[in-house]
Structure formats: structure tokens, C-alpha cells
N, C-alpha and C. Protein backbone atom coordinates (compact mmCIF):
# COMPACT_ATOMS: atom_id res chain seq x y z
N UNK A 1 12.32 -82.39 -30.42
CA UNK A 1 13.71 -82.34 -30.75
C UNK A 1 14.50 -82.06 -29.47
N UNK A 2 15.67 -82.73 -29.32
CA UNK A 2 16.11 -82.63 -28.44
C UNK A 2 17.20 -81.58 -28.38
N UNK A 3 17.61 -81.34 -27.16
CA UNK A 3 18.90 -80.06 -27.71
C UNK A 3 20.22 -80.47 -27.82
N UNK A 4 19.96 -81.87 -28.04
CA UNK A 4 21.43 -82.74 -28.76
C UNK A 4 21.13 -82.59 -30.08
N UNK A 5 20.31 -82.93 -30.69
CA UNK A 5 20.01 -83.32 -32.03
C UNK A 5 20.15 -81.38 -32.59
N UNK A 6 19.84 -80.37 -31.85
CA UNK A 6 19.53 -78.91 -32.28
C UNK A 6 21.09 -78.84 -32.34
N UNK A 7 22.10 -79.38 -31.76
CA UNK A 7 23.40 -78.72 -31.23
C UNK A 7 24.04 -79.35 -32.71
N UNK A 8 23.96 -80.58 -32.83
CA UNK A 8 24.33 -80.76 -34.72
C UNK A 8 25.47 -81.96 -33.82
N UNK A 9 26.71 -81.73 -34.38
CA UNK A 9 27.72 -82.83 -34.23
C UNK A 9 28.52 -82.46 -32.69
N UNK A 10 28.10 -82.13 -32.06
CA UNK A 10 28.49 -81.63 -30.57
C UNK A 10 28.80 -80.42 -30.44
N UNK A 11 28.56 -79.66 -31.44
CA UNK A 11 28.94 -78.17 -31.07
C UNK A 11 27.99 -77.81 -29.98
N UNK A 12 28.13 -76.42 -29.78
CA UNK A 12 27.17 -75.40 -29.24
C UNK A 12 25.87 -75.58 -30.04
N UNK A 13 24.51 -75.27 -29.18
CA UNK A 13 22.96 -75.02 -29.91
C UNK A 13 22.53 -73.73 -30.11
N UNK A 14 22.52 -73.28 -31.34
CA UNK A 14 22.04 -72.14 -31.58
C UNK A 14 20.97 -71.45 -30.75
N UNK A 15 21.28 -70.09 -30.45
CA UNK A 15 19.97 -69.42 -29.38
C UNK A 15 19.33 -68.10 -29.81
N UNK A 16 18.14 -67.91 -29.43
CA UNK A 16 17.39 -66.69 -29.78
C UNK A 16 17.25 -66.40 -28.83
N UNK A 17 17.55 -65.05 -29.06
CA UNK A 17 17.01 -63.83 -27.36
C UNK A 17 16.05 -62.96 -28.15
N UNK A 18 15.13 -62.85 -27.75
CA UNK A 18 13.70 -62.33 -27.83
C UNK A 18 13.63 -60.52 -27.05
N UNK A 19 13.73 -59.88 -27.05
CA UNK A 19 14.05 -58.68 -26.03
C UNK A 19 12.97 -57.84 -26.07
N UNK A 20 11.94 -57.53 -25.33
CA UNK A 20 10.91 -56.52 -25.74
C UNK A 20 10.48 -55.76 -24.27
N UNK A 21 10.31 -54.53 -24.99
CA UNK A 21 10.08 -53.50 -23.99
C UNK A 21 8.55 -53.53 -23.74
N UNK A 22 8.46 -53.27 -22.67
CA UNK A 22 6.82 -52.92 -22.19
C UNK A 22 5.73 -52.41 -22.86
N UNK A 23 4.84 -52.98 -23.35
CA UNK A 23 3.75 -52.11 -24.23
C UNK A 23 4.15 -50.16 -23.52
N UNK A 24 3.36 -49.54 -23.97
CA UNK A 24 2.86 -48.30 -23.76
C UNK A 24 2.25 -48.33 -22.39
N UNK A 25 2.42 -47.45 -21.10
CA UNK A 25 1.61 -47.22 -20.01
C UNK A 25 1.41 -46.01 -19.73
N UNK A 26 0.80 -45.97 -18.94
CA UNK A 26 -0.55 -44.70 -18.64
C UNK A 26 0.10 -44.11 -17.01
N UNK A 27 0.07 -42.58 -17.43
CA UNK A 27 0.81 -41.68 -16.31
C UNK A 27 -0.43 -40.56 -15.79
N UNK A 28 -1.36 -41.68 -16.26
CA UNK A 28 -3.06 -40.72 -15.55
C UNK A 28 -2.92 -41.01 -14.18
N UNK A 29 -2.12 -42.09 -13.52
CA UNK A 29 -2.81 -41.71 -11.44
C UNK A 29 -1.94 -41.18 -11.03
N UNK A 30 -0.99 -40.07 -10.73
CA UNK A 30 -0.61 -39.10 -9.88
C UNK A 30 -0.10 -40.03 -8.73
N UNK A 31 -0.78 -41.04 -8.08
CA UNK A 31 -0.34 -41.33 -6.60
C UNK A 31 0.28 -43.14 -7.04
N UNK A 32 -0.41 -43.30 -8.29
CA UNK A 32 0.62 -44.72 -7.90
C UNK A 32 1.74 -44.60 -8.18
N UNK A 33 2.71 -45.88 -7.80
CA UNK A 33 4.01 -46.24 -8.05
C UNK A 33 4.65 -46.29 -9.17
N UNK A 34 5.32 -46.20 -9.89
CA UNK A 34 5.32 -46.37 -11.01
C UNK A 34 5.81 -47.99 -11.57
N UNK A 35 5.81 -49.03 -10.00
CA UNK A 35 5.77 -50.22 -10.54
C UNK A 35 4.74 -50.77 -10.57
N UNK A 36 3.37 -49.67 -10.55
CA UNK A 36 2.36 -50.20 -10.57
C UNK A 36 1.50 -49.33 -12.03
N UNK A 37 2.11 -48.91 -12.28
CA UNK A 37 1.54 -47.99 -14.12
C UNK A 37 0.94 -48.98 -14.90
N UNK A 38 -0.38 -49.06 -15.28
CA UNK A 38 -1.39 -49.91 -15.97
C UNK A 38 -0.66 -49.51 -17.79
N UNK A 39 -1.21 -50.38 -18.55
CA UNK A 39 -1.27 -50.25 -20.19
C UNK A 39 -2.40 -48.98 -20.57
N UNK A 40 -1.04 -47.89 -21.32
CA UNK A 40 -2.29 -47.36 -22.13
C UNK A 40 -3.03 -48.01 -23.12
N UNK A 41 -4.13 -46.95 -23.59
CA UNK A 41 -4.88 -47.71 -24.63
C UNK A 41 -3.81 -48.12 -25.70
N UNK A 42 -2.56 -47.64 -26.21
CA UNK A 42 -2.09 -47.89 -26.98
C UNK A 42 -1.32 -48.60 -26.84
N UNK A 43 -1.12 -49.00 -25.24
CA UNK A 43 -0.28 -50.36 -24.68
C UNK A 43 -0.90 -51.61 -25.14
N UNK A 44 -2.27 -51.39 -24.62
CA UNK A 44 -2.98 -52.59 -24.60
C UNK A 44 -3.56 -52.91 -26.33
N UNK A 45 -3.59 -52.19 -27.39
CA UNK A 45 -3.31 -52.19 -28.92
C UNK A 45 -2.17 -53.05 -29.64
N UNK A 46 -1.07 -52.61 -28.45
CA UNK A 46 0.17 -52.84 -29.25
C UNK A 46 0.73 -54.08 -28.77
N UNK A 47 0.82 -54.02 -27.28
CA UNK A 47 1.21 -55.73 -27.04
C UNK A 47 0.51 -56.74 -27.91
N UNK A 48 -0.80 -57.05 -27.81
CA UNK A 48 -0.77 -58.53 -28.89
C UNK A 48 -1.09 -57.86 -30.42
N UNK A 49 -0.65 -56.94 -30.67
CA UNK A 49 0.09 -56.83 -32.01
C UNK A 49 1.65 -57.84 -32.54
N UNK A 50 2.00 -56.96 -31.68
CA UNK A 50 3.52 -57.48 -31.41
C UNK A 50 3.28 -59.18 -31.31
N UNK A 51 2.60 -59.49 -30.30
CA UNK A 51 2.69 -61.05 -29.95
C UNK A 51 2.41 -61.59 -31.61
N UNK A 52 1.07 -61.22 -32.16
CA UNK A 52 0.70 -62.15 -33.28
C UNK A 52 1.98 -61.76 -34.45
N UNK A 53 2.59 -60.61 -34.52
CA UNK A 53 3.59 -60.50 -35.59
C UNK A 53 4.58 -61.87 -34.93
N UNK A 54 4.93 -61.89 -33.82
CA UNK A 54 6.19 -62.99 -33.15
C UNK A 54 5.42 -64.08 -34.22
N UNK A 55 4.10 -64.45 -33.68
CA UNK A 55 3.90 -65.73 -34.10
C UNK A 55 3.54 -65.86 -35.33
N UNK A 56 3.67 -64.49 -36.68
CA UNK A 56 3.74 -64.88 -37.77
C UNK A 56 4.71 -65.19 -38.67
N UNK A 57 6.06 -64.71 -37.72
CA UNK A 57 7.36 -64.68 -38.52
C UNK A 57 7.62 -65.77 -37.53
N UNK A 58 7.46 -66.46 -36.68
CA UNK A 58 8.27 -68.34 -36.29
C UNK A 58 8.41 -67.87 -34.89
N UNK A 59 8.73 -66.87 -34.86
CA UNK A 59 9.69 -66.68 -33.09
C UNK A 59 8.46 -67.04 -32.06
N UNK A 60 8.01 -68.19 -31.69
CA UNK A 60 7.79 -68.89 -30.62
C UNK A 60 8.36 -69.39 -29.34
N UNK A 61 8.97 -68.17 -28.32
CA UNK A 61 9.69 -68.84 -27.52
C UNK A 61 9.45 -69.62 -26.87
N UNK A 62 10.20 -70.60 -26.08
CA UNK A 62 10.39 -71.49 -25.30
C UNK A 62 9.81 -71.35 -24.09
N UNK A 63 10.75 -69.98 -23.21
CA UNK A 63 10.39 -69.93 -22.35
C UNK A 63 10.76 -68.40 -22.15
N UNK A 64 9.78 -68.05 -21.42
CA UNK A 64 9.10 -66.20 -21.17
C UNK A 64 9.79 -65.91 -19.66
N UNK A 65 10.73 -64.79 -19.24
CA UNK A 65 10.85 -64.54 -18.55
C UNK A 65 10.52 -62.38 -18.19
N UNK A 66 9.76 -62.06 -17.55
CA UNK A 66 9.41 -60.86 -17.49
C UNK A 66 9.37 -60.21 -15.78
N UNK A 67 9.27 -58.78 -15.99
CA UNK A 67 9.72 -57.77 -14.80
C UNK A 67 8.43 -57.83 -14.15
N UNK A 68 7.97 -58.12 -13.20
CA UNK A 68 6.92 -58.29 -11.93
C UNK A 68 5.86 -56.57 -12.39
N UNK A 69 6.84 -55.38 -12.95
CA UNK A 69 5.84 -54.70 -12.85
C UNK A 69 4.46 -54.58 -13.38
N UNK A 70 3.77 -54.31 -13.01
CA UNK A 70 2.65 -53.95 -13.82
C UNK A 70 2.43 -54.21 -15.46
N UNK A 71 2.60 -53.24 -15.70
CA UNK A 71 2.90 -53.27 -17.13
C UNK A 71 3.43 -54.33 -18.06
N UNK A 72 4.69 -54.36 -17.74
CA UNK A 72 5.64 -55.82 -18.03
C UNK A 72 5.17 -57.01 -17.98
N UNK A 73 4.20 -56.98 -17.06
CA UNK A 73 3.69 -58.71 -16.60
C UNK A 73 2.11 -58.32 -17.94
N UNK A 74 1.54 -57.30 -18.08
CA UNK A 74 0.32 -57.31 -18.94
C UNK A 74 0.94 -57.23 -20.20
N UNK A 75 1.69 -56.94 -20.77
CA UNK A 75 2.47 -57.15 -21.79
C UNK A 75 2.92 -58.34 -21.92
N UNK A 76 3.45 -59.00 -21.02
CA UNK A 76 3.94 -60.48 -21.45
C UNK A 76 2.49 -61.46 -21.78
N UNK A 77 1.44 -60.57 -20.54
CA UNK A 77 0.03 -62.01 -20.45
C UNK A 77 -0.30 -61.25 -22.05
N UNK A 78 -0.31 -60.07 -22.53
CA UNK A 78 -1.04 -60.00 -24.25
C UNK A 78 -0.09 -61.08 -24.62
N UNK A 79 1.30 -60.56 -25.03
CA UNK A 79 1.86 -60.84 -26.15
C UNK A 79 2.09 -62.89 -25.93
N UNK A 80 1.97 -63.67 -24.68
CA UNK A 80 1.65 -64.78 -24.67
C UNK A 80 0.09 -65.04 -24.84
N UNK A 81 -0.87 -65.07 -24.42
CA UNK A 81 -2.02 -65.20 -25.37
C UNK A 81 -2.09 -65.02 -26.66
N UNK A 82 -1.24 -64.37 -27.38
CA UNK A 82 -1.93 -63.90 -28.62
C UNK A 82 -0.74 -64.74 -29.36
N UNK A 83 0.36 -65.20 -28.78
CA UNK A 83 1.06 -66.32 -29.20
C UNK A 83 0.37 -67.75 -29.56
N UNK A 84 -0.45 -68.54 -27.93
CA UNK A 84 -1.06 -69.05 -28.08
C UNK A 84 -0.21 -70.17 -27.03
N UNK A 85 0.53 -69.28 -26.32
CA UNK A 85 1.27 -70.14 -25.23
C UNK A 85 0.32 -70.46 -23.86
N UNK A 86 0.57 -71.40 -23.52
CA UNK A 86 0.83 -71.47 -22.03
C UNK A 86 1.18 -70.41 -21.09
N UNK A 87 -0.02 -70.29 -20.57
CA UNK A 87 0.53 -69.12 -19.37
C UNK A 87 1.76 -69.42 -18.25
N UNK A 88 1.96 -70.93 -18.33
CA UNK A 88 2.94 -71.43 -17.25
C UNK A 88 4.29 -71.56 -17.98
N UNK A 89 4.24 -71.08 -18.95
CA UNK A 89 6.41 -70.94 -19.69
C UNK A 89 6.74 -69.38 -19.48
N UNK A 90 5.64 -68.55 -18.41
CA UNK A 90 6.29 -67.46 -18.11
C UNK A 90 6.58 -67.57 -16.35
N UNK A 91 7.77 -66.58 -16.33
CA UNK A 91 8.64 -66.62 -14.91
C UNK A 91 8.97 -65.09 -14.68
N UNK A 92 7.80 -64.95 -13.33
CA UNK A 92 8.85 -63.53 -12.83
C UNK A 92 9.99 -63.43 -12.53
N UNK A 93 10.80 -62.35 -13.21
CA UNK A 93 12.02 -61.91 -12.54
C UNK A 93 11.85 -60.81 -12.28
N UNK A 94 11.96 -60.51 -10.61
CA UNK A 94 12.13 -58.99 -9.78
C UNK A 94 13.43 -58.46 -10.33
N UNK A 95 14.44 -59.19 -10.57
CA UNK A 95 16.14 -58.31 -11.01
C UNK A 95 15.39 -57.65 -12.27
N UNK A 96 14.87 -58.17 -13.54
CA UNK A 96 14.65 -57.24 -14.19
C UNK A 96 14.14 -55.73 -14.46
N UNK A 97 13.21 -55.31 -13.11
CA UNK A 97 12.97 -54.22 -12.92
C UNK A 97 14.09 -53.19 -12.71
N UNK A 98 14.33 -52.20 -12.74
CA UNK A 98 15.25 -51.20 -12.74
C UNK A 98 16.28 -51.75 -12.86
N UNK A 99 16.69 -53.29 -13.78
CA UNK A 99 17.73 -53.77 -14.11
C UNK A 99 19.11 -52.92 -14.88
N UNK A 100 20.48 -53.43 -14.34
CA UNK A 100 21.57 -52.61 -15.29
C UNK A 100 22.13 -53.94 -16.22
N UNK A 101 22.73 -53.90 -17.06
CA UNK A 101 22.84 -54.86 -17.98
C UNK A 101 23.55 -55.93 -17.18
N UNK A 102 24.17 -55.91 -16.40
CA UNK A 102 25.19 -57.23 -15.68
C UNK A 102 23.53 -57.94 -14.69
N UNK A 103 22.73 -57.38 -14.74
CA UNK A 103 21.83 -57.98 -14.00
C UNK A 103 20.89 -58.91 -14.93
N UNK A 104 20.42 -57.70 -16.19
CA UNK A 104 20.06 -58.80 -17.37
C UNK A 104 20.91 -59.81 -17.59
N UNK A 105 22.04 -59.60 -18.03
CA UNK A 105 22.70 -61.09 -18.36
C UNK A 105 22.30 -62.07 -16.95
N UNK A 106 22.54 -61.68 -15.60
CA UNK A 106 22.13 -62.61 -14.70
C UNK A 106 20.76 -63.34 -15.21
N UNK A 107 19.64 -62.70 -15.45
CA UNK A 107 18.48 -63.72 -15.61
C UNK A 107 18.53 -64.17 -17.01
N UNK A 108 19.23 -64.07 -17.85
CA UNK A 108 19.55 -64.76 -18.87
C UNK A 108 20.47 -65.89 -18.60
N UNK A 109 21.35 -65.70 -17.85
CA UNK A 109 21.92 -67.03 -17.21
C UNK A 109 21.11 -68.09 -16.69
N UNK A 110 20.49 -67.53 -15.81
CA UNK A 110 19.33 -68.83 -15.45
C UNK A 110 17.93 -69.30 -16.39
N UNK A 111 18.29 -68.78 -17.54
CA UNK A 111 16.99 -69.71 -18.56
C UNK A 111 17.82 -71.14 -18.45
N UNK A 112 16.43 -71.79 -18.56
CA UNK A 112 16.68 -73.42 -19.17
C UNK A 112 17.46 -73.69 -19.84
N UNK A 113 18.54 -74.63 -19.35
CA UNK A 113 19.37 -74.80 -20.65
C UNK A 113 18.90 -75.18 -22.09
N UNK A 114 17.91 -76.31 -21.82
CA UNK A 114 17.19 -76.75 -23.11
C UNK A 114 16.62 -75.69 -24.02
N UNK A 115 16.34 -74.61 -23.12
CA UNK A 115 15.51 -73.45 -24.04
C UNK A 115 16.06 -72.89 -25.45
N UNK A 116 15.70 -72.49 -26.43
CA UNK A 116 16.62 -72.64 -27.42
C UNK A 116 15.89 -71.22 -28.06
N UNK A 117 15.12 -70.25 -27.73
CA UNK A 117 14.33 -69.54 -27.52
C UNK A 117 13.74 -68.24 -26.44
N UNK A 118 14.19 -67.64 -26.17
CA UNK A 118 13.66 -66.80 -24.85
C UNK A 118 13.59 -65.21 -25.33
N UNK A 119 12.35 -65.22 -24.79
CA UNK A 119 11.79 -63.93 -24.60
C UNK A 119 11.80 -63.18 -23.27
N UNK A 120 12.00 -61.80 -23.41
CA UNK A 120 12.28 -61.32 -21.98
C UNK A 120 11.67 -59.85 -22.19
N UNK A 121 10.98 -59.59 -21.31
CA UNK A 121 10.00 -58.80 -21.28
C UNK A 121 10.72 -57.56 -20.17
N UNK A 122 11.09 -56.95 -20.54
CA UNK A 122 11.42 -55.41 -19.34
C UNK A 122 11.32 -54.25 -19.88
N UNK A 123 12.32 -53.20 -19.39
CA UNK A 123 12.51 -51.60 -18.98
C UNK A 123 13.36 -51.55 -19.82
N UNK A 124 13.74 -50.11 -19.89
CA UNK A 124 14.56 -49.38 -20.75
C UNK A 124 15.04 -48.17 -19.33
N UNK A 125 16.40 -47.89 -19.08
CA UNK A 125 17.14 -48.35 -20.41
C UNK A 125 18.04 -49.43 -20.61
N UNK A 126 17.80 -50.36 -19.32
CA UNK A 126 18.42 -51.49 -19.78
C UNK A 126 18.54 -52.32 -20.78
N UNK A 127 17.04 -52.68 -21.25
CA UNK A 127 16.97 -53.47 -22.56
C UNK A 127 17.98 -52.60 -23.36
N UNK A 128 17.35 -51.37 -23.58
CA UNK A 128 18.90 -50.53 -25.04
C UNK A 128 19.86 -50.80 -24.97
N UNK A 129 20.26 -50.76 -23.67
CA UNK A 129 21.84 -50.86 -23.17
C UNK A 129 22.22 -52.67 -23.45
N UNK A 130 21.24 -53.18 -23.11
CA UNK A 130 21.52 -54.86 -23.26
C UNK A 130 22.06 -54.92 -24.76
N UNK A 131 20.65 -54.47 -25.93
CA UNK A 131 20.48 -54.84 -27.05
C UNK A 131 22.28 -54.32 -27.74
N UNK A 132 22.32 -52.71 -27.10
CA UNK A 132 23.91 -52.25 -27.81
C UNK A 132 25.08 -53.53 -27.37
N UNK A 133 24.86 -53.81 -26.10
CA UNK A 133 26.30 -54.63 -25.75
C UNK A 133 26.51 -55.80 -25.97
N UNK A 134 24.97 -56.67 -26.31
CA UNK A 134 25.32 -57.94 -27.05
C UNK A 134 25.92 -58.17 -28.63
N UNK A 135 25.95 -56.91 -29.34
CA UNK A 135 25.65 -57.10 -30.71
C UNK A 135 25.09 -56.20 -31.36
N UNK A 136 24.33 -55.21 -30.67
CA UNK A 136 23.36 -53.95 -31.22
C UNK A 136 24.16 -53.32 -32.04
N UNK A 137 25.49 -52.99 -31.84
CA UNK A 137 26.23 -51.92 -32.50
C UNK A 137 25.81 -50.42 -32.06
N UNK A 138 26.71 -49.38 -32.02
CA UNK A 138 26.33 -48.45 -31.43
C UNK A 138 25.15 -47.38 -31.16
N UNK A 139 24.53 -47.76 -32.70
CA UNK A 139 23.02 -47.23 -32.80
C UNK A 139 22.05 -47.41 -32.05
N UNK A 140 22.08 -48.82 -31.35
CA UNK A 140 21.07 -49.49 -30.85
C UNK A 140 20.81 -49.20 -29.34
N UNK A 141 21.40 -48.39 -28.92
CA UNK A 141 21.43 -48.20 -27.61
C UNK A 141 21.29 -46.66 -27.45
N UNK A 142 20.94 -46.48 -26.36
CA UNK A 142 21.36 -44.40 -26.09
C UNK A 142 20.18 -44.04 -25.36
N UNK A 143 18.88 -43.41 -26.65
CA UNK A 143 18.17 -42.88 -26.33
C UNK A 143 16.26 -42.92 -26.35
N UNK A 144 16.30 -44.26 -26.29
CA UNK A 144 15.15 -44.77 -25.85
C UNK A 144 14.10 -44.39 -26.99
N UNK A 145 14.45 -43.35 -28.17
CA UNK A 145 14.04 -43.74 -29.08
C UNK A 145 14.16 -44.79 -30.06
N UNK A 146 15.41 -45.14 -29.91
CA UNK A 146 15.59 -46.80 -30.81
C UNK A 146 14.84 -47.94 -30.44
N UNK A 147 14.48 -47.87 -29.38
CA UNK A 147 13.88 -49.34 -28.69
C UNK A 147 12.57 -48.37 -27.68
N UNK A 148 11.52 -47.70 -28.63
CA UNK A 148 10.07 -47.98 -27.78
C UNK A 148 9.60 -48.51 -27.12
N UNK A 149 8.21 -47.99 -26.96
CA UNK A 149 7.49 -49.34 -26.13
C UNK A 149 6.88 -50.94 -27.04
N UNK A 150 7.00 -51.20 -26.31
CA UNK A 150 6.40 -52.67 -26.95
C UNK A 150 7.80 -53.24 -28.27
N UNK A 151 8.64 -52.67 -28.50
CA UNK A 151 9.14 -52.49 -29.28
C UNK A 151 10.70 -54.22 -29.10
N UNK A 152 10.68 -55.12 -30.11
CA UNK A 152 11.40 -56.68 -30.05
C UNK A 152 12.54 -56.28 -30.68
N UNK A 153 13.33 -56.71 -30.09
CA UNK A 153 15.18 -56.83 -30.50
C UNK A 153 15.00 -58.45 -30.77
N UNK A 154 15.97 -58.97 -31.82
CA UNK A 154 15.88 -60.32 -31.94
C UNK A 154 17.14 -60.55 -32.52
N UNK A 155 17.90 -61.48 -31.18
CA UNK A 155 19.56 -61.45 -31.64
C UNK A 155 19.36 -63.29 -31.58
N UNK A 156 20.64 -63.31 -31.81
CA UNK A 156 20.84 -65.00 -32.19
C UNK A 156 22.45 -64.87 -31.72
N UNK A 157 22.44 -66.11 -31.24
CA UNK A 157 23.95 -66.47 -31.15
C UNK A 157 24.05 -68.34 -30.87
N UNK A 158 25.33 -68.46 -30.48
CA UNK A 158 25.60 -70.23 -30.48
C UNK A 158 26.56 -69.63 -29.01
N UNK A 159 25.29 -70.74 -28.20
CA UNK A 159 26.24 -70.92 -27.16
C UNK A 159 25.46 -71.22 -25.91
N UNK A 160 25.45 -71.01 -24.97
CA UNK A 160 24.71 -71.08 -23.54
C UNK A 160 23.68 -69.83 -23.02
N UNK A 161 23.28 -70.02 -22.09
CA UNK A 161 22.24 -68.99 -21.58
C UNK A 161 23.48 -68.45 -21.06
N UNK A 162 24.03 -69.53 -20.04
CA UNK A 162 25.01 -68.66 -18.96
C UNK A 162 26.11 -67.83 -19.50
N UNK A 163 26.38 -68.42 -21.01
CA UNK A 163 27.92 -67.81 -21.25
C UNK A 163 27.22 -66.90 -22.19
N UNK A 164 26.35 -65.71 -22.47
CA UNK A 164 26.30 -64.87 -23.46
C UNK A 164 27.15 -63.77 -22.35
N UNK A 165 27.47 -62.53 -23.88
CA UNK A 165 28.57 -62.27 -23.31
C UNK A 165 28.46 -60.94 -24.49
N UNK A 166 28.96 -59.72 -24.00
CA UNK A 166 29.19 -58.62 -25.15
C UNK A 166 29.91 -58.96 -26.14
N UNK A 167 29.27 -58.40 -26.97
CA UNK A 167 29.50 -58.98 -28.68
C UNK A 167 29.17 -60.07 -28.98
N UNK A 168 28.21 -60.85 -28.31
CA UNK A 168 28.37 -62.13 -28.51
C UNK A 168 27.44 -62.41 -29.46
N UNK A 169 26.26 -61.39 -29.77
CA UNK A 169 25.18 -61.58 -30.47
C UNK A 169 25.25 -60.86 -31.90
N UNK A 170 24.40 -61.57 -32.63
CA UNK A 170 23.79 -61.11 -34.00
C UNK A 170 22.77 -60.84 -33.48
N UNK A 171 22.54 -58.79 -33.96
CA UNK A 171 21.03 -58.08 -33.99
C UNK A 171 20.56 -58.58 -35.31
N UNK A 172 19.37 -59.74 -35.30
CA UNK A 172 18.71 -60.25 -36.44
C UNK A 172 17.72 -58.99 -37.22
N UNK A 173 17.30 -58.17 -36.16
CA UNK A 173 16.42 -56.77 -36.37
C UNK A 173 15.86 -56.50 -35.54
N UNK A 174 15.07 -54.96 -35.31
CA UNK A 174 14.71 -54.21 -34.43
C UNK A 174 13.20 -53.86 -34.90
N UNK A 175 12.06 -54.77 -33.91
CA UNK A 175 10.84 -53.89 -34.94
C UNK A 175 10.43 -53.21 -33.73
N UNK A 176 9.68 -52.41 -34.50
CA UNK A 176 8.95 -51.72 -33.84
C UNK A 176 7.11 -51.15 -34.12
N UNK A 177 6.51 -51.58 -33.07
CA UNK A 177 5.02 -51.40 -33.48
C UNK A 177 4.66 -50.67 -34.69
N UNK A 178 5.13 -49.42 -34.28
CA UNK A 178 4.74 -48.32 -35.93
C UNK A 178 5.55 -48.73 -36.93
N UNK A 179 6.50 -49.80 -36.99
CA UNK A 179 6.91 -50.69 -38.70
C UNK A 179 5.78 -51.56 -39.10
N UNK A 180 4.61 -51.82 -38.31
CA UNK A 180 3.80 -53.12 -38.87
C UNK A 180 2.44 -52.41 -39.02
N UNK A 181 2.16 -53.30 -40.12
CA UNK A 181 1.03 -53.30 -41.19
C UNK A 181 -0.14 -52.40 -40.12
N UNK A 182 -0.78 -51.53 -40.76
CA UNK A 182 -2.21 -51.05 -39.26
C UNK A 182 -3.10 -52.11 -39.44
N UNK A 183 -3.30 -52.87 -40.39
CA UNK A 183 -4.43 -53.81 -40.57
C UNK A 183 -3.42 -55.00 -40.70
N UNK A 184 -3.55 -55.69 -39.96
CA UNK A 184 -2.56 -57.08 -40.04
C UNK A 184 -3.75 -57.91 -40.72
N UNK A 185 -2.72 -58.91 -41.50
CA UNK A 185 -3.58 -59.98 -42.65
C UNK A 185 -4.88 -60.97 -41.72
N UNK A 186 -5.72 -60.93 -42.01
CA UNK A 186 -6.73 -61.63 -41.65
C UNK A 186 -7.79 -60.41 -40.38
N UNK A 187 -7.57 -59.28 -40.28
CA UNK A 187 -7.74 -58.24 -39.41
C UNK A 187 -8.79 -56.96 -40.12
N UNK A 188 -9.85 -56.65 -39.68
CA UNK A 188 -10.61 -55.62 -40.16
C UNK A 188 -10.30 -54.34 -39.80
């Protein structure tokens, strides 16, 4: 399908922003960086949790853009494997690391236009701060308990990558790892 035929009679093409925070990581080495913090065990549990819930409710993105750190990038490689993507529809972005929201919207500007779909893999507390100013409403933002680790914002709007814009989004919902099933269907 093309993103003429998605856009309908020439309007705008409807878009999904995908928003997810970093699995869970591990504050056992004392001397590394902290852009180098590995997945805890409950990181590495919860990312392709998360991925196979994406791919049981439809949200298949297009195209994956995530934060170079550590963590962020093993979180994106679970939650794309366990999608069943292509490792090559993901793209580092360095701005997303210690990103402030005018920087997120920057790498949301440069998705594909065709993309009709995007997932974006970072930090907090930007993501919160993103999720409140597109659409979150005031709840959705603050204190890093609303938006965990590993934890998907899923807004929708009509319009461009480049032109999203505060308020511009519908929060479709907020999950979070500890909302889903402990035994997912087909899972021992």
C-alpha cells in the first residue's frame, strides 16, 4: 500500500508513534558509564515481552529508531526479534540519549515520510515529557513512575513526521510490562 492510497482522498496519512522506554538495566559495575549499563535479568524478561505483546495487538512498525546506549539498542534488538523484523528498519539516533523533548521531536522529524508507523526506543525523562506534550495529558508525564522501564506509549495522529507538534497526538494507551498476562497465550 502506498502512502497515497493510506492518505484516502488527499488528506494527511494517519501516523503511529510507538514510544518505549528501555527494558530494565543493571547498576552492578560501579566503574561503567552509564551509557554503557547492560539489561537486567528483568530487562532482558521484559523487552521481548513487550515486543511479542506489539506484535499481538497489530503495532508492527515500519521503521525503528533507538538511543546508541547500551541498553536501548538491546531492547530495541529483543523487542525487534521477537517482532520478527528485520534487523535493518532499525537506526541509531545519538540525539536521543539524554534527549529534551525539542530534540525528540527532531528525530521524529527525520522518520521516512512513507513510514506510517514508528517506534522509538529511549530515556526518561524525555520519553514522559514527550508522551505529556504530544497528547499525554497531564498525568502522563512527571515522575517516571507513569512510564517504566520497557514500558509503550502509543499515540496516533494525521499528519507528517516533521510537523508533529504539542497536542497534536491521541494517547491510544500506556502499557506497561506488569499490565500483561505472566504467562502470555501459547507460553509455559
Amino acid at each position: 500500500m502506498t502512502s497515497e492510497s493510506r492518505q484516502g482522498a488527499g488528506g494527511p496519512a494517519e501516523r503511529e508513534l510507538l514510544l518505549m522506554r528501555h527494558a530494565k538495566s543493571s547498576w552492578d559495575s560501579p566503574t561503567a558509564r552509564d551509557f554503557d549499563r547492560e539489561l537486567a535479568p528483568r530487562g532482558l524478561r521484559d523487552a521481548p515481552r513487550m515486543g511479542r505483546w506489539l506484535r499481538a495487538e497489530g503495532l508492527v512498525p515500519d521503521h525503528v529508531v533507538c538511543s546508541p546506549a547500551r541498553r536501548a539498542r538491546a531492547t530495541t534488538d529483543a523487542v525487534v526479534e521477537a517482532l520478527g523484523l528485520d534487523p535493518s528498519v532499525v537506526r541509531e539516533a545519538p540525539r536521543i540519549y539524554e534527549a529534551s523533548t525539542a530534540d525528540l521531536l527532531a528525530v521524529l522529524g527525520g522518520c521516512p515520510a512513507d513510514a506510517r508507523r514508528v517506534l522509538l526506543v529511549g530515556h526518561n525523562p524525555g520519553l514522559e515529557m514527550l508522551v505529556a506534550r504530544l497528547g499525554g495529558g497531564p498525568g502522563a508525564g512527571g515522575s517516571g513512575k507513569r512510564f517504566p522501564t520497557a514500558a509503550v506509549a502509543h499515540l496516533a495522529f494525521t499528519g507528517t513526521w516533521s510537523g508533529v507538534f504539542p497536542d497534536a497526538c491521541r494517547l491510544e494507551r500506556l502499557v506497561r510490562p506488569k499490565e500483561l498476562p505472566e504467562n502470555e497465550p501459547g507460553q509455559v
